[in-house]
Protein backbone atom coordinates (compact mmCIF):
# COMPACT_ATOMS: atom_id res chain seq x y z
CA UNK A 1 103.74 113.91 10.53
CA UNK A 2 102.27 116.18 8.03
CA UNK A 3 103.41 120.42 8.27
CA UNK A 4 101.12 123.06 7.09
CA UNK A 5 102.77 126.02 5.29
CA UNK A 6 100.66 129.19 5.62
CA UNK A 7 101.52 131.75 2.86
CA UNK A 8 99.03 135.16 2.11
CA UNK A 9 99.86 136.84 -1.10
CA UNK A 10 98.03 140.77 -1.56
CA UNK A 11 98.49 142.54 -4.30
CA UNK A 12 97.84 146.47 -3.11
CA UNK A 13 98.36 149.55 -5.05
CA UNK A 14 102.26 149.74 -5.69
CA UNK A 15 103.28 146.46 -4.06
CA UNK A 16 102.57 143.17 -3.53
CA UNK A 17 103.04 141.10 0.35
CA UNK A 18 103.64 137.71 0.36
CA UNK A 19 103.52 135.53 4.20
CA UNK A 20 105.02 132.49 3.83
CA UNK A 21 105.47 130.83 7.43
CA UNK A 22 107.91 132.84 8.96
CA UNK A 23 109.34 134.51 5.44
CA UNK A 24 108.16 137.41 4.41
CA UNK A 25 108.33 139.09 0.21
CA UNK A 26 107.07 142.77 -0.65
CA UNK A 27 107.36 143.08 -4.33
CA UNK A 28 107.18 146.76 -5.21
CA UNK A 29 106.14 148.17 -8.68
CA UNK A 30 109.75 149.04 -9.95
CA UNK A 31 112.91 147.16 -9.55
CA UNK A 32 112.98 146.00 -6.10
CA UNK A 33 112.03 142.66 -4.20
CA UNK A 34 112.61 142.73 -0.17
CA UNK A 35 113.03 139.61 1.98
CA UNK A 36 112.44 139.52 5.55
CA UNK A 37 112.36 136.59 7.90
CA UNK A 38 110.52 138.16 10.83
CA UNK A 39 111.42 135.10 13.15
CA UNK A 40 115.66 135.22 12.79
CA UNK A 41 115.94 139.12 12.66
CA UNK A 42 114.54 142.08 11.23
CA UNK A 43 116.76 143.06 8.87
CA UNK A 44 115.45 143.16 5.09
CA UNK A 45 117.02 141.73 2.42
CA UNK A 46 116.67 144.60 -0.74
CA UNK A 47 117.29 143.05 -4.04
CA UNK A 48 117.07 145.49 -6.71
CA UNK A 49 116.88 144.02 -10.13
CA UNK A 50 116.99 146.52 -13.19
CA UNK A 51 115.65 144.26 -15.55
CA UNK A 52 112.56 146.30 -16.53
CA UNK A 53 110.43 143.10 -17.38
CA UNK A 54 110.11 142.26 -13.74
CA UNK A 55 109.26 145.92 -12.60
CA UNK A 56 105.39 145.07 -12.95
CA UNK A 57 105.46 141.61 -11.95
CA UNK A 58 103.67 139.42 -9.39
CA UNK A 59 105.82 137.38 -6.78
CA UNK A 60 105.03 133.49 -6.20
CA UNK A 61 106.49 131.20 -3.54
CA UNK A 62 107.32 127.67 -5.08
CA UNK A 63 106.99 125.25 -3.05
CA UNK A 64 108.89 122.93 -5.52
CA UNK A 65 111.70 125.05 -6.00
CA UNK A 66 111.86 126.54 -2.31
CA UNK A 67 112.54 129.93 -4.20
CA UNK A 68 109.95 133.36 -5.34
CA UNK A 69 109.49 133.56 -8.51
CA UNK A 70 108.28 136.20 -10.72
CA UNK A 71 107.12 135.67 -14.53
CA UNK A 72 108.90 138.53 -16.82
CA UNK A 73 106.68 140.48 -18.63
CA UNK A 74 105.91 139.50 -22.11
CA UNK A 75 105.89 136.12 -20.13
CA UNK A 76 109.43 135.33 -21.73
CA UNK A 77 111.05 134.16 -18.92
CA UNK A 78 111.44 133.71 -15.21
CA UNK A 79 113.17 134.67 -12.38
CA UNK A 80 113.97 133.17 -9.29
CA UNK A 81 115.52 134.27 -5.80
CA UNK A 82 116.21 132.96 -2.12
CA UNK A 83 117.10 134.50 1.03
CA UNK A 84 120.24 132.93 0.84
CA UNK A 85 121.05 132.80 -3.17
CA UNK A 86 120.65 134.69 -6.12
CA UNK A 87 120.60 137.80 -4.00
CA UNK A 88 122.13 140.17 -6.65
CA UNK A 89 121.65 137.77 -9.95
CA UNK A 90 118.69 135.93 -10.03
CA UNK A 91 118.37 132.55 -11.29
CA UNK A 92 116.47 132.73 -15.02
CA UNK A 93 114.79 130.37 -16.86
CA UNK A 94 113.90 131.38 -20.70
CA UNK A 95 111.00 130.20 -21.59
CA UNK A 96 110.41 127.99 -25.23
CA UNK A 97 106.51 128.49 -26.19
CA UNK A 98 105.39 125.17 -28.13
CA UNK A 99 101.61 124.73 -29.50
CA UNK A 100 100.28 128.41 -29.36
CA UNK A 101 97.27 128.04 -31.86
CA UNK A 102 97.67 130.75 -34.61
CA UNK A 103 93.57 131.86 -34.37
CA UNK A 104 93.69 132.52 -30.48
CA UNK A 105 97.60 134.68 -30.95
CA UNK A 106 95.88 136.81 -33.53
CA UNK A 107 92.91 137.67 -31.33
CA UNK A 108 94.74 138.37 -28.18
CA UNK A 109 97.36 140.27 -29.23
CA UNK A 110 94.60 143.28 -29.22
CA UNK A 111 94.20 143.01 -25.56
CA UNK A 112 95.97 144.07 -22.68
CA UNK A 113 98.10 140.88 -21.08
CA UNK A 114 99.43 140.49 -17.55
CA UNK A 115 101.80 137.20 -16.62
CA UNK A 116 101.05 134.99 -13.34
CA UNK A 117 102.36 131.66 -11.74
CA UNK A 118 100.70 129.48 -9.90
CA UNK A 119 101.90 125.77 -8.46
CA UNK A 120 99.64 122.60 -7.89
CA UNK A 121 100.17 120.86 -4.87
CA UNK A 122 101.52 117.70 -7.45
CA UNK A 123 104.65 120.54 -8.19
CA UNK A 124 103.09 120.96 -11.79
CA UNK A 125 103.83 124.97 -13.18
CA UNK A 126 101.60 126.68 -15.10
CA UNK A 127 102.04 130.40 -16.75
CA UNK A 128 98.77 131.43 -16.99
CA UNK A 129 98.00 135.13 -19.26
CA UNK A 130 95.34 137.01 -18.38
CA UNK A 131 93.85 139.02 -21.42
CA UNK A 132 91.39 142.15 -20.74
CA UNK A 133 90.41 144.50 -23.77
CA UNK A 134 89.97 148.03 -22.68
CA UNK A 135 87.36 149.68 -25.00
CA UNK A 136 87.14 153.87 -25.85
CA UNK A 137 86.01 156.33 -23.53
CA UNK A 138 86.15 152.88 -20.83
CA UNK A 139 88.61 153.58 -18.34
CA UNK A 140 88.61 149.93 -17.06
CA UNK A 141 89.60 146.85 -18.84
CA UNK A 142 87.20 143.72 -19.16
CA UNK A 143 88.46 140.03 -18.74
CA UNK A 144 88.13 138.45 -22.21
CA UNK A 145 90.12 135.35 -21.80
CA UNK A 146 92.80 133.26 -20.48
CA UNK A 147 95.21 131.16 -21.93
CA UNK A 148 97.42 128.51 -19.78
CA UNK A 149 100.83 126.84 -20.68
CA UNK A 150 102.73 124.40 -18.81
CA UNK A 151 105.96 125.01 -17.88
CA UNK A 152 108.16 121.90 -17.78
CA UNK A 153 111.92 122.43 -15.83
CA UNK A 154 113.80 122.69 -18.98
CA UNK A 155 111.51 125.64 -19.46
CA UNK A 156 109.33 124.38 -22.26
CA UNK A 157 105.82 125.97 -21.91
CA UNK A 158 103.18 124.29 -23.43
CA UNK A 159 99.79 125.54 -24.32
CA UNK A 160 97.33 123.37 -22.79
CA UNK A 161 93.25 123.72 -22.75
CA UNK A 162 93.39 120.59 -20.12
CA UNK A 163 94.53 120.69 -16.83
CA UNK A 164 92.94 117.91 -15.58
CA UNK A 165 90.77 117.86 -12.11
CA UNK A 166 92.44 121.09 -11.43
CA UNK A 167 90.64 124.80 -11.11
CA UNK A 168 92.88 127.46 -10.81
CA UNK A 169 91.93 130.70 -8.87
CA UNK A 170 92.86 134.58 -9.64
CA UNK A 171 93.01 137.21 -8.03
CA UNK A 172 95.03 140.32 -6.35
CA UNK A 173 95.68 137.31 -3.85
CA UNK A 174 98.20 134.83 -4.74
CA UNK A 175 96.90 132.40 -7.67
CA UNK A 176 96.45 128.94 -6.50
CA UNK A 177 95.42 125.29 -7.84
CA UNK A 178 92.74 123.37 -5.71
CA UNK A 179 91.52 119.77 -7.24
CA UNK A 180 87.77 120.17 -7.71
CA UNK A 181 86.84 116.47 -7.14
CA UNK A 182 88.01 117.15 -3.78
CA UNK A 183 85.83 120.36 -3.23
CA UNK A 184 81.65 119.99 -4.16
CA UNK A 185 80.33 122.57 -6.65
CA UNK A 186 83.82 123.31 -8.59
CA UNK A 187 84.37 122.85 -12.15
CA UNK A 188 87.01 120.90 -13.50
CA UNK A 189 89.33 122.39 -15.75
CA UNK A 190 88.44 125.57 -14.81
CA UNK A 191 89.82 128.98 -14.12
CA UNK A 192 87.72 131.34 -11.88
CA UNK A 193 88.41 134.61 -11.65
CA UNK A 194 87.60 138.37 -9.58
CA UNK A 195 89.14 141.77 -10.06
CA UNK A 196 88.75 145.04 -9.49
CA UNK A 197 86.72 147.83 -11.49
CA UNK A 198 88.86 150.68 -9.95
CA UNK A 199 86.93 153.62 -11.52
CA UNK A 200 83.55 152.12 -10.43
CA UNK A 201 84.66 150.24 -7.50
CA UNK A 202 82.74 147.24 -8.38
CA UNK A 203 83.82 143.56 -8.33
CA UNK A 204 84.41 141.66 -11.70
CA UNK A 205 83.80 138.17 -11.02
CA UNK A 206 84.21 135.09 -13.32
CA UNK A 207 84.49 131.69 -14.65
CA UNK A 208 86.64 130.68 -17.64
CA UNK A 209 86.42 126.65 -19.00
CA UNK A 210 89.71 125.78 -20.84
CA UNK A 211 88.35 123.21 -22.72
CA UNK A 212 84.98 124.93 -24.35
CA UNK A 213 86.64 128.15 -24.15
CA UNK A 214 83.81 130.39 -23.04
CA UNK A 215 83.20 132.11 -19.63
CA UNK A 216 80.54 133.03 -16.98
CA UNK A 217 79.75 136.46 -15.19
CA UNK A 218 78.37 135.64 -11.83
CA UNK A 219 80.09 133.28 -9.13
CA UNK A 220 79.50 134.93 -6.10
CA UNK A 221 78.67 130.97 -4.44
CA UNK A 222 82.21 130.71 -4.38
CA UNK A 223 82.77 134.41 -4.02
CA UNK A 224 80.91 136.00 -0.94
CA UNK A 225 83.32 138.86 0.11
CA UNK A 226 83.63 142.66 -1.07
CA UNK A 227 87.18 142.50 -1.92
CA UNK A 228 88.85 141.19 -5.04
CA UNK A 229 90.83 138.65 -3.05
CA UNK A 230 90.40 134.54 -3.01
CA UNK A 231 92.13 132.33 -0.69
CA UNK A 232 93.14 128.95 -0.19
CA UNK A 233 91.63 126.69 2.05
CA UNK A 234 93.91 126.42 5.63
CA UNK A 235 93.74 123.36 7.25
CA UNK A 236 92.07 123.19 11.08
CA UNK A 237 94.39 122.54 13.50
């Protein structure tokens, strides 16, 4: 017998909501994470970390780990709670970087950088970092790369341009991991990509290989909506 989890991460302006079955996350801009689970009561769980790494983060539901997570920023290290654990000290996990090549540190340490998680459905955890340059007089930043390590349980993170038959997606949604053999028209090692142009309103939508390092403008075949949100694929019951 085979159980489906559904989980819905949005990231809105000042928070991000998280749905994971009948668990519930809203991760606020600032120190606190809240826990719910809507089905045994409705009584939230505050946790209110002052760690000022986390105040920006985005939350992520390991299905591994049965915990949230949330990558520090700076992408240093990582923190982990439970409804029932870690409620006032989280667990952490520093993170050892191994293999960062010297030509790609120099040129992204110009750009803006935010930190996200994602989880393959094999338990594999990558840290990806999202770089955007924000040019004079342009009030919006512009994707200019990504680079992706692999984080292994002792905490070494390894870059890595190959991540096999894996294409990760971002967006203000949760990221996620689908294996493109198993969906038609998806590239392989692959990270696709849409965000929001808040001053203009206008979608940003991408595609960045790992392994040729270079990127694409247009995917709206695999991105048909008006808002800068993918998600998974949910089973048909």
């Amino acid at each position: 017998m085979k159980s489906w989890v559904l989980r819905k991460i949005i990231n809105l302006p000042g928070s991000i909501y998280l749905t994971i079955a009948c668990v519930v996350a809203v991760k606020f801009l600032g120190p606190q994470l809240s826990l719910c689970r809507p089905a045994h009561d409705t009584k939230w769980t505050n946790i209110r970390n002052k760690d000022p790494s986390f105040f920006t983060s985005h939350v992520m539901f390991s299905q591994r780990d049965q915990l949230f997570s949330l990558p520090a920023s700076g992408g240093n290290h990582i923190g982990s709670w439970d409804l029932l654990k870690h409620k006032s000290k989280p667990k952490l996990q520093k993170l050892h970087f191994q293999n960062i090549p010297t030509l790609k540190k120099e040129l992204w340490d110009s750009c803006y950088r935010t930190e996200h998680l994602v989880e393959s459905s094999a338990g594999e955890t990558f840290l990806v970092f999202w770089y955007r340059s924000i040019e004079l007089y342009m009030p919006d930043a512009e994707t200019k790369g990504f680079m992706v390590f692999l984080v292994d349980k002792e905490g070494n993170a390894t870059y890595t341009e190959d991540i096999g038959d894996l294409c990760i997606f971002l967006s203000k949604s949760e990221p996620f991991c689908l294996p493109a053999s198993s969906f038609p028209g998806l590239e392989r090692n692959y990270i696709y990509y849409v965000d929001l142009n808040e001053s203009y309103q206008d979608i940003e939508r991408g595609g960045f290989s790992l392994c040729r390092a270079n990127s694409a403008e247009n995917f709206s075949k695999f991105h048909t909506s008006y808002v800068p949100y993918y998600f998974p694929p949910q089973p048909i019951q």
